[in-house]
C-alpha atoms as a PDB file:
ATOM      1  CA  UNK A   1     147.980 327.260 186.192  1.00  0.00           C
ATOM      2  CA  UNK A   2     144.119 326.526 186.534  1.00  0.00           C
ATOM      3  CA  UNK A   3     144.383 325.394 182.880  1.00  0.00           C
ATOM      4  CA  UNK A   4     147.124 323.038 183.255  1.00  0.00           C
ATOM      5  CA  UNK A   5     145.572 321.591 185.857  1.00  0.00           C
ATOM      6  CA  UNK A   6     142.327 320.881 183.748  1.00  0.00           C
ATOM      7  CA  UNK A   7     144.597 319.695 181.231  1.00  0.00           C
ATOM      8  CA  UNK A   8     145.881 317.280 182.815  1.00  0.00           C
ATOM      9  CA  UNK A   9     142.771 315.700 184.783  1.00  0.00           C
ATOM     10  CA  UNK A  10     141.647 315.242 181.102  1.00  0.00           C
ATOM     11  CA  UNK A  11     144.959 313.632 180.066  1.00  0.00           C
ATOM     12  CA  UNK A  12     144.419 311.006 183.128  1.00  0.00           C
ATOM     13  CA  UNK A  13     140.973 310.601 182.506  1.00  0.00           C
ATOM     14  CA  UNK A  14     141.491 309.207 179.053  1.00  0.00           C
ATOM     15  CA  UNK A  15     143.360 306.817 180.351  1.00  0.00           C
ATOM     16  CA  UNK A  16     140.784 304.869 182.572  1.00  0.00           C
ATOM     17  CA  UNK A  17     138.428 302.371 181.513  1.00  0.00           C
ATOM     18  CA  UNK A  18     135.104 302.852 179.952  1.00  0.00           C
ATOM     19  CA  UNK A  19     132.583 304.461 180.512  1.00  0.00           C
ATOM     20  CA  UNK A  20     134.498 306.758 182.436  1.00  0.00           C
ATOM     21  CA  UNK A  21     136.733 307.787 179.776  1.00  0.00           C
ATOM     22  CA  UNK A  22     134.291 309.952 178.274  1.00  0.00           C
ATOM     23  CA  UNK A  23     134.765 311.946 181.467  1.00  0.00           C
ATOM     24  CA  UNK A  24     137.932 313.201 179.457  1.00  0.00           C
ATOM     25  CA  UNK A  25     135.525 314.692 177.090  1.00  0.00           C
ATOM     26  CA  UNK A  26     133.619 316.922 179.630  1.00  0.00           C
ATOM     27  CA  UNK A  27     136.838 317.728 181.425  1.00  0.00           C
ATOM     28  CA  UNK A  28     138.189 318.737 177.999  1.00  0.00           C
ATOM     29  CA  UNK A  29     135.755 320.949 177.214  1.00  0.00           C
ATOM     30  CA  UNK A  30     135.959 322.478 180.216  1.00  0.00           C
ATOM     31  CA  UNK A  31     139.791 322.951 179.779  1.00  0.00           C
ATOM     32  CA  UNK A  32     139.003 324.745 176.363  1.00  0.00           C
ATOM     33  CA  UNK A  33     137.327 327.224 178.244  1.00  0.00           C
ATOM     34  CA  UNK A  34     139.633 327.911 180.730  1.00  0.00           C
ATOM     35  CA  UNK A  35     142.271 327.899 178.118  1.00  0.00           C
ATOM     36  CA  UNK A  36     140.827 330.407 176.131  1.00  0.00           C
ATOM     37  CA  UNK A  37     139.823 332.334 178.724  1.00  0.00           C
ATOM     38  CA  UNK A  38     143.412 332.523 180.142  1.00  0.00           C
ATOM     39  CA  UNK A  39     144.654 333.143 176.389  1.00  0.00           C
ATOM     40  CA  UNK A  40     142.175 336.039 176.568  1.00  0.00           C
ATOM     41  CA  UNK A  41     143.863 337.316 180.166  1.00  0.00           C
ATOM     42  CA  UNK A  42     147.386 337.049 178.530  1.00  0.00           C
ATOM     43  CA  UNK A  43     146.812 338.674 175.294  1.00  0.00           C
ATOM     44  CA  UNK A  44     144.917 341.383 176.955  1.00  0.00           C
ATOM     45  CA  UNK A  45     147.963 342.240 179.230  1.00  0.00           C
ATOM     46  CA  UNK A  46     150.226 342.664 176.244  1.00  0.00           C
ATOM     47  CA  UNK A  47     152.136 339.196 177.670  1.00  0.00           C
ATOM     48  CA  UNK A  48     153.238 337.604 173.888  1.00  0.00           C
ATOM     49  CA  UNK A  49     155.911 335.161 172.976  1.00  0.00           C
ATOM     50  CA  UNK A  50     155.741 331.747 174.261  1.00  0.00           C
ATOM     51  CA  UNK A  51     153.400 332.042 177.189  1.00  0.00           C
ATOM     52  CA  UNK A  52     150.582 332.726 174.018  1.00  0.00           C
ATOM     53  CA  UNK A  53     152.351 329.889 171.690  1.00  0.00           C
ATOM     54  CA  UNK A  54     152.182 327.228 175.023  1.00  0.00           C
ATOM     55  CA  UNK A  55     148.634 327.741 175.585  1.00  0.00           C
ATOM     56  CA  UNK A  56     147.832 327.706 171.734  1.00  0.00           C
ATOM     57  CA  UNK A  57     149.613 324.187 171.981  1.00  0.00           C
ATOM     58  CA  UNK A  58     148.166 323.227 175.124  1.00  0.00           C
ATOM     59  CA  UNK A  59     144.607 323.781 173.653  1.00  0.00           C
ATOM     60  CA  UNK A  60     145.158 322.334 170.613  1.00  0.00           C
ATOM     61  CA  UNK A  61     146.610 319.182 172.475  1.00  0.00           C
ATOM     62  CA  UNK A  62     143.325 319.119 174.148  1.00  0.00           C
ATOM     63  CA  UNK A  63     141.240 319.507 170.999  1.00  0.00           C
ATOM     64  CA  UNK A  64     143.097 315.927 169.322  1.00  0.00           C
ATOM     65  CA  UNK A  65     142.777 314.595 173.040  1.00  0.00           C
ATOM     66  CA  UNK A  66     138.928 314.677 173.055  1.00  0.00           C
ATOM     67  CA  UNK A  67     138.433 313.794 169.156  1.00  0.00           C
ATOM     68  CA  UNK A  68     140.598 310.486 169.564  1.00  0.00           C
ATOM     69  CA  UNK A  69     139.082 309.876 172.857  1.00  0.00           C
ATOM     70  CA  UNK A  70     135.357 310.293 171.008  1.00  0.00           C
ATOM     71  CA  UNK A  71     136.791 307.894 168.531  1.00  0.00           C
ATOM     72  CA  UNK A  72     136.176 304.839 170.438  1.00  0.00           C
ATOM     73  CA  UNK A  73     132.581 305.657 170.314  1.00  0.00           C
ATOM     74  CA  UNK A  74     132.173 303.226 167.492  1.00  0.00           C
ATOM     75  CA  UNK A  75     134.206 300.294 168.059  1.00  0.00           C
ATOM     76  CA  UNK A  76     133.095 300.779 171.905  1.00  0.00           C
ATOM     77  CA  UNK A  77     131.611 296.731 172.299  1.00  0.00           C
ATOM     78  CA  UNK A  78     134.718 295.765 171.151  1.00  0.00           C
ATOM     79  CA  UNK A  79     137.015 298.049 174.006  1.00  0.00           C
ATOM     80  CA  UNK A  80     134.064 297.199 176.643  1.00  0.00           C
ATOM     81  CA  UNK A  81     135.177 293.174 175.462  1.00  0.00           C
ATOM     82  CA  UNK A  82     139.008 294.209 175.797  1.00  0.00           C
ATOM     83  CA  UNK A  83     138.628 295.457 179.090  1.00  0.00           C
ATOM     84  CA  UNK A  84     136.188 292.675 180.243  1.00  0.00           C
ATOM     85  CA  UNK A  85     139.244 290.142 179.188  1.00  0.00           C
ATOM     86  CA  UNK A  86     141.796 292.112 180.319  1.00  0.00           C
ATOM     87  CA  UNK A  87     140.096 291.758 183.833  1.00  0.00           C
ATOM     88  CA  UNK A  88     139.921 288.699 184.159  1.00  0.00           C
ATOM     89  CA  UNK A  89     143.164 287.240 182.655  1.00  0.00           C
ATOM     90  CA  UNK A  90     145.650 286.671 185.261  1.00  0.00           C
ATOM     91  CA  UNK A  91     148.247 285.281 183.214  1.00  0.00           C
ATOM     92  CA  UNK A  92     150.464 286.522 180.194  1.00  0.00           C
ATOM     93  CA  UNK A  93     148.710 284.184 178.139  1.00  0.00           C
ATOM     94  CA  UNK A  94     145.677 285.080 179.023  1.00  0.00           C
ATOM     95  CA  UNK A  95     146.405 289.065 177.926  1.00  0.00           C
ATOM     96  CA  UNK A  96     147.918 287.895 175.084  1.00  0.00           C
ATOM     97  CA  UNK A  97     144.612 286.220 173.969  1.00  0.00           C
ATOM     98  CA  UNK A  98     142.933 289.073 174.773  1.00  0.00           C
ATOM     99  CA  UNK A  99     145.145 291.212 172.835  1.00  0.00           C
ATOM    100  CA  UNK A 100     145.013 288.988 169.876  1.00  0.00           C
ATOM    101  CA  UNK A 101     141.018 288.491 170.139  1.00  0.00           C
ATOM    102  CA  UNK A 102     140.765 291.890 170.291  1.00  0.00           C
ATOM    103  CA  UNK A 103     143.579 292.559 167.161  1.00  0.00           C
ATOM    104  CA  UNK A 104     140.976 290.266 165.027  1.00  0.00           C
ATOM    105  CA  UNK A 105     137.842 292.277 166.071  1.00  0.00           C
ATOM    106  CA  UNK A 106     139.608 295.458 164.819  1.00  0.00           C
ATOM    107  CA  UNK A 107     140.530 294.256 161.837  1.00  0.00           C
ATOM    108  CA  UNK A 108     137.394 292.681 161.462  1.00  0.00           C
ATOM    109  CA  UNK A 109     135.307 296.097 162.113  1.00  0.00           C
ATOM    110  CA  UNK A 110     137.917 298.141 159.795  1.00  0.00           C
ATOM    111  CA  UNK A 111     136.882 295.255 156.938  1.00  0.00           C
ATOM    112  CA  UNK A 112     133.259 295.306 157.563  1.00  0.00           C
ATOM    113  CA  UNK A 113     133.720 299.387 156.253  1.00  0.00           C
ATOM    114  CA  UNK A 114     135.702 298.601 153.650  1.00  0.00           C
ATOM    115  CA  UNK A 115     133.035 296.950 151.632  1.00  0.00           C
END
């Protein structure tokens, strides 16, 4: 249960806005460990079937969770702009600008590595 838990504080941390996303990172980690350490309890008790094969997956969720949230690391300017404009739009246009500004900056970054 403890690693569920952990799980899932991760899950909702990488869902805020930065810099505290990379709380989800930490919290991840820290979910490996308790993952593997409950793996370790189960298999040790001679508990196999899909108890083992849940917290395989659940691990290995965690594992993309943390690399994809590590993965704004380099395009993080352009998120911190998102979220700047995201704040203070207060209309549908207004997020739609945002969201188009920050479509461009993408595709602009993902360009610039191209060449």
């Amino acid at each position: 249960m403890g690693f569920g838990l952990v799980m899932l504080a991760s899950l909702l941390l990488s869902s805020v806005d930065l810099p505290w996303r990379m709380l989800s990172v930490v919290v991840g980690v820290v979910a490996l460990v308790v993952g593997v350490r409950a793996l370790r309890t189960v298999w040790r008790a001679g508990v196999r079937g899909l108890l083992v094969a849940v917290l395989a997956a659940g691990m290995t969720m965690t594992v993309v969770l943390a690399v994809s949230t590590l993965a704004v690391i380099p395009v993080w300017q352009i998120e911190m702009d998102r979220q700047h404009c995201l704040g203070q739009a207060i209309t549908v246009a207004a997020e739609s600008s945002c969201q188009t500004a920050y479509e461009t900056a993408i595709d602009d970054y993902t360009s610039s590595l191209a060449r």
